[in-house]
N, C-alpha and C. Protein backbone atom coordinates (compact mmCIF):
# COMPACT_ATOMS: atom_id res chain seq x y z
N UNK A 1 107.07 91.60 97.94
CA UNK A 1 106.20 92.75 98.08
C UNK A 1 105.12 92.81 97.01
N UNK A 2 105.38 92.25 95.87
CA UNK A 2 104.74 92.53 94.49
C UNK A 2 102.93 91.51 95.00
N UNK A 3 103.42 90.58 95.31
CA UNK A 3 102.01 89.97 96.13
C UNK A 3 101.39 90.42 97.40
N UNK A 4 102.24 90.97 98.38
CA UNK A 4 101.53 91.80 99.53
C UNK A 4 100.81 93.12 98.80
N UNK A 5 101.81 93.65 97.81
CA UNK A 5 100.91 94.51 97.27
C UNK A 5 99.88 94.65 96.64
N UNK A 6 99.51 93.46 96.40
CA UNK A 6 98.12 92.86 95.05
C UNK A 6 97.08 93.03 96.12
N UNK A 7 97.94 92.00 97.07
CA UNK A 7 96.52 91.53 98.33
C UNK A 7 96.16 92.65 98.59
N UNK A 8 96.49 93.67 99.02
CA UNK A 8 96.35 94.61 99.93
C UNK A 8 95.07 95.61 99.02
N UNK A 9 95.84 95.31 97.91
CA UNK A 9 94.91 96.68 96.54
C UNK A 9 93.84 95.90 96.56
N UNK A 10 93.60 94.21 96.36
CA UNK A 10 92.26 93.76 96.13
C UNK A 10 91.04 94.41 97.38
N UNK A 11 92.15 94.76 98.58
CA UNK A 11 91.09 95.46 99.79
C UNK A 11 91.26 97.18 99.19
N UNK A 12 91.22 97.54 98.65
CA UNK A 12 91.34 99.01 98.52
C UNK A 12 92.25 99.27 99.23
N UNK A 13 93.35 98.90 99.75
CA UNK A 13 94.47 99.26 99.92
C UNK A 13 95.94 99.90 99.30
N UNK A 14 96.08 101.05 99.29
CA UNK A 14 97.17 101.62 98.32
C UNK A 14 98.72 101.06 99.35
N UNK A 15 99.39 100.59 98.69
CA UNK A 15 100.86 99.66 99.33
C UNK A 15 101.53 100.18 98.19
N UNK A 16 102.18 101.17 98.72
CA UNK A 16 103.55 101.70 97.68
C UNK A 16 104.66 101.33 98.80
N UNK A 17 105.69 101.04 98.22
CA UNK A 17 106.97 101.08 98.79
C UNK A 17 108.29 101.46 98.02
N UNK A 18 109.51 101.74 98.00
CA UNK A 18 110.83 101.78 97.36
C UNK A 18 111.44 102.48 98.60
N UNK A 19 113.08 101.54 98.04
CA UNK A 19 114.33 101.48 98.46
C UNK A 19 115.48 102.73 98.08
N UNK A 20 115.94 103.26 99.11
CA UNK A 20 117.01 104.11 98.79
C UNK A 20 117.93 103.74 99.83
N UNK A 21 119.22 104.32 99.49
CA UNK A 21 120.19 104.46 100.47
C UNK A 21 121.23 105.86 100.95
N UNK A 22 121.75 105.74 102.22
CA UNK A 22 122.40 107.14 102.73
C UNK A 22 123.32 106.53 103.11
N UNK A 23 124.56 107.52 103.98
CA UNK A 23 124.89 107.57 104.82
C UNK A 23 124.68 107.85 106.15
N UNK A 24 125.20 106.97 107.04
CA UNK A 24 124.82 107.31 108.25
C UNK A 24 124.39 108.41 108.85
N UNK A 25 125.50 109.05 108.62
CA UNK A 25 125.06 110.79 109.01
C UNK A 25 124.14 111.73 108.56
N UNK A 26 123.51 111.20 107.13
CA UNK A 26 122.12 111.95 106.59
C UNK A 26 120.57 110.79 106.96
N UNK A 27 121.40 109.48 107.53
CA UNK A 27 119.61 108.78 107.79
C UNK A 27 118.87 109.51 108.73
N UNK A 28 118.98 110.09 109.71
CA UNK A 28 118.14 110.76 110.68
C UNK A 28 117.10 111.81 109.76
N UNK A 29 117.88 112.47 109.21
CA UNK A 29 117.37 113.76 107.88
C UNK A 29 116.55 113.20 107.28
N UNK A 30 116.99 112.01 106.50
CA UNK A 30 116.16 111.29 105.21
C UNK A 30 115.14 110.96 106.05
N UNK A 31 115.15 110.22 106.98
CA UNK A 31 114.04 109.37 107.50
C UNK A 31 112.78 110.55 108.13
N UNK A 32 113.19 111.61 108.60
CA UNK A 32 112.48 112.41 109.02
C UNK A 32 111.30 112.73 107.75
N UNK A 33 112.73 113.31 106.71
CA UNK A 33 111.56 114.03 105.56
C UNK A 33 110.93 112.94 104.72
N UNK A 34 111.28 111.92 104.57
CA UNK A 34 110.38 111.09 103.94
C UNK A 34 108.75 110.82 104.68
N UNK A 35 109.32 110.52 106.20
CA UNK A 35 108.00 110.03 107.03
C UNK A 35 107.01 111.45 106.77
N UNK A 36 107.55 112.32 107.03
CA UNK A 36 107.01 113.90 107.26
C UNK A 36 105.95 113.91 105.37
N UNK A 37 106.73 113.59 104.74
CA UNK A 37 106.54 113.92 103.31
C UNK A 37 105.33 112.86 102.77
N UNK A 38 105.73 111.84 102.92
CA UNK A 38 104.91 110.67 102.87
C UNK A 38 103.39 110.85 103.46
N UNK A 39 103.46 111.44 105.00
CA UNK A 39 102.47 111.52 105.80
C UNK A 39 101.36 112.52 105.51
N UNK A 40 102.24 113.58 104.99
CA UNK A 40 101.31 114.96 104.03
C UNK A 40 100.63 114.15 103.70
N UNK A 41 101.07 113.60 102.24
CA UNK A 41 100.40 113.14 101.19
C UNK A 41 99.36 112.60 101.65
N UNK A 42 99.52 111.50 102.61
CA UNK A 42 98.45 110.54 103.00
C UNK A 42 97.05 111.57 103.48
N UNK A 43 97.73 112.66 104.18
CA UNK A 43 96.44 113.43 105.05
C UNK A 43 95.74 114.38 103.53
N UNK A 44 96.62 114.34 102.22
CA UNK A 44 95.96 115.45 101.54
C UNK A 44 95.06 114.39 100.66
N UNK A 45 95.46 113.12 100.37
CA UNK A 45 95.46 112.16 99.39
C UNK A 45 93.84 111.24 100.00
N UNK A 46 94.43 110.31 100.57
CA UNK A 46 93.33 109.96 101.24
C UNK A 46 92.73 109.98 103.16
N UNK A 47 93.67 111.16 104.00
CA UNK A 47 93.05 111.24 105.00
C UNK A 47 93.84 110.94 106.50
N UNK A 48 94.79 109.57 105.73
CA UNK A 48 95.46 108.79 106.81
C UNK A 48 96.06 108.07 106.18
N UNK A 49 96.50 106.86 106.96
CA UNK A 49 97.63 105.77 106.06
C UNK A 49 99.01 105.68 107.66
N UNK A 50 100.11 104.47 107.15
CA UNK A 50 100.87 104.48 107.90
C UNK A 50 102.08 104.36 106.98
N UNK A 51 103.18 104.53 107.91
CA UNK A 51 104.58 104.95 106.97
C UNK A 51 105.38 103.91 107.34
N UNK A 52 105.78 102.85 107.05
CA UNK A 52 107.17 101.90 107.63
C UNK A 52 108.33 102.19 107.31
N UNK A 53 109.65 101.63 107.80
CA UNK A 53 111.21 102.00 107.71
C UNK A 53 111.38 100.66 107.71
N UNK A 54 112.28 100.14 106.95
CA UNK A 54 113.31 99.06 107.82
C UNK A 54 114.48 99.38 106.56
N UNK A 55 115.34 98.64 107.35
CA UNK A 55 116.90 98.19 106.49
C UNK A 55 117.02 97.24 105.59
N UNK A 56 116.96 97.42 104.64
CA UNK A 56 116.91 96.20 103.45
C UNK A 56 118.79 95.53 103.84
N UNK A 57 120.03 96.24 103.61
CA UNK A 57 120.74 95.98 104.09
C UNK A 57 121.83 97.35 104.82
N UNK A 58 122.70 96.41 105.29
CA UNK A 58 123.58 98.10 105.95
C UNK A 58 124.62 97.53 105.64
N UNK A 59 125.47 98.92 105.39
CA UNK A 59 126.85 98.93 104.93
C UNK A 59 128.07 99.49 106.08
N UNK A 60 129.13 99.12 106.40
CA UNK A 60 129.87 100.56 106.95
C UNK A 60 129.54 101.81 106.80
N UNK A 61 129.35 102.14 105.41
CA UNK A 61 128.98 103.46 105.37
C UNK A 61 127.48 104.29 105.46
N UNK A 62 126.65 103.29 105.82
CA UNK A 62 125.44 103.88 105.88
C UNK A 62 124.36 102.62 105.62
N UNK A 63 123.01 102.77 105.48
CA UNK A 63 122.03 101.91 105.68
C UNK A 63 121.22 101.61 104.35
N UNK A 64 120.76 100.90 103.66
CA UNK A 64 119.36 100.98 102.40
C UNK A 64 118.56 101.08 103.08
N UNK A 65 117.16 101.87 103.25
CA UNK A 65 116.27 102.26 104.02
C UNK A 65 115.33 102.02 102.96
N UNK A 66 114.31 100.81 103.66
CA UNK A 66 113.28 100.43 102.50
C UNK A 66 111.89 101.19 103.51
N UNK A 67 110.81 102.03 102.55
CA UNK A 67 110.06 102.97 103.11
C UNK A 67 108.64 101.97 102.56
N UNK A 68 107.84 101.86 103.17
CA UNK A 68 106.75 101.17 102.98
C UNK A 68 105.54 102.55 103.51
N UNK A 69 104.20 102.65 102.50
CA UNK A 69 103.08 103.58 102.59
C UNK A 69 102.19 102.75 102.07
N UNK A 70 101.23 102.54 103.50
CA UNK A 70 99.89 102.04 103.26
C UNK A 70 98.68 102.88 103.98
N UNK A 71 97.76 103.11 103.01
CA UNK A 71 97.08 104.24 103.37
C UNK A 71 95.25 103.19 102.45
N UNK A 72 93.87 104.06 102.89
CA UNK A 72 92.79 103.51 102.38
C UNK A 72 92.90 104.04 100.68
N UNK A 73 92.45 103.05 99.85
CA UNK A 73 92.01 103.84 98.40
C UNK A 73 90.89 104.54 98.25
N UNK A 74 90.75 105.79 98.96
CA UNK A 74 89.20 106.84 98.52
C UNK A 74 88.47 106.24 98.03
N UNK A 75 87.21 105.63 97.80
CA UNK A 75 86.51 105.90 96.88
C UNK A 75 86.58 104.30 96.34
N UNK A 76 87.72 104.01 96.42
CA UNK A 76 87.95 102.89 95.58
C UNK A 76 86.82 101.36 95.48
N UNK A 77 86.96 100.58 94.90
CA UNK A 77 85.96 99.54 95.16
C UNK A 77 87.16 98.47 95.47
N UNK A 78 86.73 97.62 95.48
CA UNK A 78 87.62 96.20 95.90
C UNK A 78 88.02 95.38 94.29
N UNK A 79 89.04 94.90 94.37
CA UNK A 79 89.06 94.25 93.01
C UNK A 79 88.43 92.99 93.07
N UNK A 80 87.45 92.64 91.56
CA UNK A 80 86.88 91.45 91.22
C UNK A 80 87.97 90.60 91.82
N UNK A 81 87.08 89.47 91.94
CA UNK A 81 87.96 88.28 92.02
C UNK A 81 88.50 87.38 90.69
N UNK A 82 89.82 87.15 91.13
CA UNK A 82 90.53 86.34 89.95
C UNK A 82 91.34 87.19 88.58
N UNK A 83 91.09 88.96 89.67
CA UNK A 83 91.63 89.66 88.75
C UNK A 83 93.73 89.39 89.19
N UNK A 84 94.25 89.79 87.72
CA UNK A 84 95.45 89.26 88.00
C UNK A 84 96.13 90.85 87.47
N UNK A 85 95.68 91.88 87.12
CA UNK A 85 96.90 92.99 86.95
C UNK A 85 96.24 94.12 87.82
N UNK A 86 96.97 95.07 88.16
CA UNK A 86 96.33 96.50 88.81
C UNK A 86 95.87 97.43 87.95
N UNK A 87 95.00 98.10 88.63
CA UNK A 87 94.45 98.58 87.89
C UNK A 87 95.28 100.45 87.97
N UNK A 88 95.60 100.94 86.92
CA UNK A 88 96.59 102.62 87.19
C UNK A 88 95.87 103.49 88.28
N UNK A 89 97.14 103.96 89.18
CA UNK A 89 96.77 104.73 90.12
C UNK A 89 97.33 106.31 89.56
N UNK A 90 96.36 106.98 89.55
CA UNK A 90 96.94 108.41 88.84
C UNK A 90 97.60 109.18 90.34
N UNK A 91 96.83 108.52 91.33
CA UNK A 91 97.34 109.18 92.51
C UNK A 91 98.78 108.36 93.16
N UNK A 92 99.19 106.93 92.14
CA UNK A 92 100.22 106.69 92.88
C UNK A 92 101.60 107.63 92.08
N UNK A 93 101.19 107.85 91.12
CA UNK A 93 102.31 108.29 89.96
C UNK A 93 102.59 110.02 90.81
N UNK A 94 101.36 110.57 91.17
CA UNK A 94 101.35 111.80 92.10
C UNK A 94 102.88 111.30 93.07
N UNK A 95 102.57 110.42 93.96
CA UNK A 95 103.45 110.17 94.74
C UNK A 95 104.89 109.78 94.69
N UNK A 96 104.90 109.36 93.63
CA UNK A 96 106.03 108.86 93.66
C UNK A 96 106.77 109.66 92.46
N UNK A 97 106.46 110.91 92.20
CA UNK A 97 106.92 111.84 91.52
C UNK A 97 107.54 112.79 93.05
N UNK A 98 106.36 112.98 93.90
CA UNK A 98 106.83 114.10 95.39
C UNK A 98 107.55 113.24 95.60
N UNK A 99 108.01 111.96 96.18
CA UNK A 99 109.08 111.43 97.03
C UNK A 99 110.13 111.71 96.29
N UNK A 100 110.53 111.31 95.18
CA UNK A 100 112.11 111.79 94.80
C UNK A 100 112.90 112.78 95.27
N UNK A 101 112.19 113.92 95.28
CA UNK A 101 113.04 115.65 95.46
C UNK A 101 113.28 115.33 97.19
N UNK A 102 112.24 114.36 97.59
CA UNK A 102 112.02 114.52 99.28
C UNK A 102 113.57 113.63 99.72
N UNK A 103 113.54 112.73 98.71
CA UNK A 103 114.54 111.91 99.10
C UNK A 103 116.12 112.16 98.71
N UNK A 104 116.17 112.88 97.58
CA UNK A 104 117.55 113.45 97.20
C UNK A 104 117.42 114.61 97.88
N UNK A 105 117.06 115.08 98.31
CA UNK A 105 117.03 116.94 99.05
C UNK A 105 117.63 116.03 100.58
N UNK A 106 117.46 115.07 100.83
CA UNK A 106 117.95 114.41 102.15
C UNK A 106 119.27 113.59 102.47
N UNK A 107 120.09 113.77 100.97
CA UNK A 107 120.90 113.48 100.77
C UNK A 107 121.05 111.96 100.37
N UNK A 108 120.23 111.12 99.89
CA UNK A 108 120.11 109.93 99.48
C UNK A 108 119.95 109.57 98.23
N UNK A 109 119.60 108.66 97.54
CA UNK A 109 119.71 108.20 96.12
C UNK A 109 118.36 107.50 96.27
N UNK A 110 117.74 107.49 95.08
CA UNK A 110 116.81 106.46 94.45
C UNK A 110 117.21 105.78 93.29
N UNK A 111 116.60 104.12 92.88
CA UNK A 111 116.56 103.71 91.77
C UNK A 111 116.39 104.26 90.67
N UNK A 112 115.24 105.02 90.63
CA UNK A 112 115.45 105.86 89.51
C UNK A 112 116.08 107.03 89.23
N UNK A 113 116.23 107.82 88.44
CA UNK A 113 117.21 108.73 88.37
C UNK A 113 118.11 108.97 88.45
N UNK A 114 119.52 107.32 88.42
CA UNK A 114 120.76 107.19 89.14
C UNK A 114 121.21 107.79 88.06
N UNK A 115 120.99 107.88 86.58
CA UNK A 115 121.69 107.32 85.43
C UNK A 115 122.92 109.13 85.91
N UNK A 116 123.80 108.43 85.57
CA UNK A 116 125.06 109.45 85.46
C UNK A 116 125.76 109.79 86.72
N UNK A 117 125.15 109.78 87.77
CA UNK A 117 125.43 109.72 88.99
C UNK A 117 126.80 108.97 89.98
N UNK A 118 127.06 107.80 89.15
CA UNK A 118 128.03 107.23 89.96
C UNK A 118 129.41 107.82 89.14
N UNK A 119 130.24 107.70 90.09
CA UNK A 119 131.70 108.24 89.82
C UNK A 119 132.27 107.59 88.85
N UNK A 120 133.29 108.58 88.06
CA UNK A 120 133.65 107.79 86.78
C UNK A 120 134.39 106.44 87.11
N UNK A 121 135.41 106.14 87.74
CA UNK A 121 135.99 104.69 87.66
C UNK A 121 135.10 103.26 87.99
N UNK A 122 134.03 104.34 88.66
CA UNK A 122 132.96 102.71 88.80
C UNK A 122 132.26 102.60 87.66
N UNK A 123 131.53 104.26 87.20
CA UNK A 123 130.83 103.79 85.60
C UNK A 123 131.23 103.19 85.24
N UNK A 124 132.91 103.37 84.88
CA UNK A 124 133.83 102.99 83.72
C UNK A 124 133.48 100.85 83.98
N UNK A 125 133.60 100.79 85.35
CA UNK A 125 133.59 99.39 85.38
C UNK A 125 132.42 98.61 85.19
N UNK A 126 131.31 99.00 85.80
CA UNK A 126 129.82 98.74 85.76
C UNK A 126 129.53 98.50 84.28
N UNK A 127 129.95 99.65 83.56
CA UNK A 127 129.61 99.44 82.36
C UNK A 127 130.26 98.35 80.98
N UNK A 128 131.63 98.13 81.38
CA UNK A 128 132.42 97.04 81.17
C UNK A 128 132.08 95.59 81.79
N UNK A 129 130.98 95.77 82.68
CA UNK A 129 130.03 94.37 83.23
C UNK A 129 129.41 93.97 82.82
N UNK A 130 128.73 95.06 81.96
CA UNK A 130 126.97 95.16 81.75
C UNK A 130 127.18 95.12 80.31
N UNK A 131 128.26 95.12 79.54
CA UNK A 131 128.88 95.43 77.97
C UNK A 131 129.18 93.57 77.80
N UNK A 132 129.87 93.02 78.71
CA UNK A 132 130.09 91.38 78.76
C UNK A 132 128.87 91.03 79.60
N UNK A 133 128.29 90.69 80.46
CA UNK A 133 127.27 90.10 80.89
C UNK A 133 126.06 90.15 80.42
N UNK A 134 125.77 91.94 79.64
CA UNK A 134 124.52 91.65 78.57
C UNK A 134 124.26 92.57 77.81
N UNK A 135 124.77 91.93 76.34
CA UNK A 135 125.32 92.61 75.15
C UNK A 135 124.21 92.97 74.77
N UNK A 136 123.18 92.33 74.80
CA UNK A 136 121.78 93.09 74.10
C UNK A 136 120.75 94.73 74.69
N UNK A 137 121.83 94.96 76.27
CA UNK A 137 121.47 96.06 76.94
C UNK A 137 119.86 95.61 77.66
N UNK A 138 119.33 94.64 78.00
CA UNK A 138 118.00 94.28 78.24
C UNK A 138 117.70 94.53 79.65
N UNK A 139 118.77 94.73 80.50
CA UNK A 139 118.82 94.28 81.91
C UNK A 139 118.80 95.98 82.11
N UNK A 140 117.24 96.48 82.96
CA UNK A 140 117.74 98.21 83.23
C UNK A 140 118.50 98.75 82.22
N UNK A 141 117.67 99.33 81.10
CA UNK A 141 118.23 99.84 80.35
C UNK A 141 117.86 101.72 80.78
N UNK A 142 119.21 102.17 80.81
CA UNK A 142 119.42 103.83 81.12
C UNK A 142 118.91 104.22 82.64
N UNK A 143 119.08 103.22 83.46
CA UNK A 143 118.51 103.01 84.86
C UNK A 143 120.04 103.14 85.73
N UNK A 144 121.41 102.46 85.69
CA UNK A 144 122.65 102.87 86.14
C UNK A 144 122.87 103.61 85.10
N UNK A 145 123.00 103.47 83.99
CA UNK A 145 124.01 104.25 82.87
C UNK A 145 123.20 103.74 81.76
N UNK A 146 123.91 105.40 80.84
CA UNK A 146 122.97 105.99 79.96
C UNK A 146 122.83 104.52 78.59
N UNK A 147 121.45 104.74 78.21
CA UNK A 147 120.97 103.71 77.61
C UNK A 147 121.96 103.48 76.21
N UNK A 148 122.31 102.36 75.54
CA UNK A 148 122.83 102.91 74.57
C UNK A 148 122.28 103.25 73.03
C-alpha cells in the first residue's frame, strides 16, 4: 500500500487506508459507520472520494476489515518528480483522528490505541514474548502494551 499510496499522492490523490477488526455480529454496524463516516468527511473535506472494504483476514470469530479512502487533494499540485517522501497532510491527521471514535463506537479495535486493552492472561503472555524476543523494546513501543 505504502507505494500505491505515493503513486496516487504524486496525482493529488489522498489514499488513506487502516485495518481493524470485529466480530461477526458488529461487522454490519462497523462497516456501515465507517463507510457513512468516511463519506462525510470526503463530501466536507474535498467534495467526493470512494470508500473500499475488503478482509485482510477472517477468523471464526469475526473478520479484519481493511478500509481504503481515496478521494481528490483540493487544491493540491502534483508532486515534483523524483520526489521520494510526502509531503504532511493536516487534513489527513483531521481524519484519522474522526475514524477512531467511528470505529470503536462500532464495536471494533484499531492499531492504535490498543495499549491496555487486551485481557490480562494474554498481556501477561505477549509481554513475556516481547520481554525475550526484544529486550531493547524497539518493535511498537506502547502500541500492544504500555511502553516501558
Amino acid at each position: 500500500m505504502p507505494y500505491q499510496r505515493d503513486a496516487l499522492a504524486r496525482h493529488s490523490v489522498i489514499a488513506e487506508t487502516f485495518e481493524t477488526a470485529c466480530t461477526w455480529d458488529t461487522f454490519e454496524t462497523l462497516h456501515r459507520a465507517v463507510t457513512e463516516a468516511a463519506r462525510q468527511a470526503m463530501r466536507e473535506v474535498t467534495g467526493t472520494g470512494v470508500v473500499t472494504c475488503r478482509f485482510t483476514h477472517v477468523y471464526p470469530d469475526g473478520p479484519a476489515p481493511y478500509f481504503g479512502v481515496y478521494a481528490p487533494a483540493a487544491g493540491a499540485a502534483p508532486w515534483p518528480s523524483g520526489t521520494t517522501s510526502r509531503p504532511r497532510c493536516p487534513r489527513r491527521s483531521r481524519r484519522r483522528a474522526a475514524r477512531s471514535p467511528t470505529t470503536t463506537r462500532s464495536g471494533a479495535t484499531t492499531a492504535r490505541g490498543t495499549t491496555g486493552s487486551a485481557p490480562g492472561p494474554f498481556a501477561a503472555a505477549l509481554s513475556a514474548a516481547k520481554t525475550a524476543l526484544d529486550p531493547a523494546g524497539v518493535l511498537n513501543p506502547g502500541v500492544l502494551l504500555p511502553a516501558p
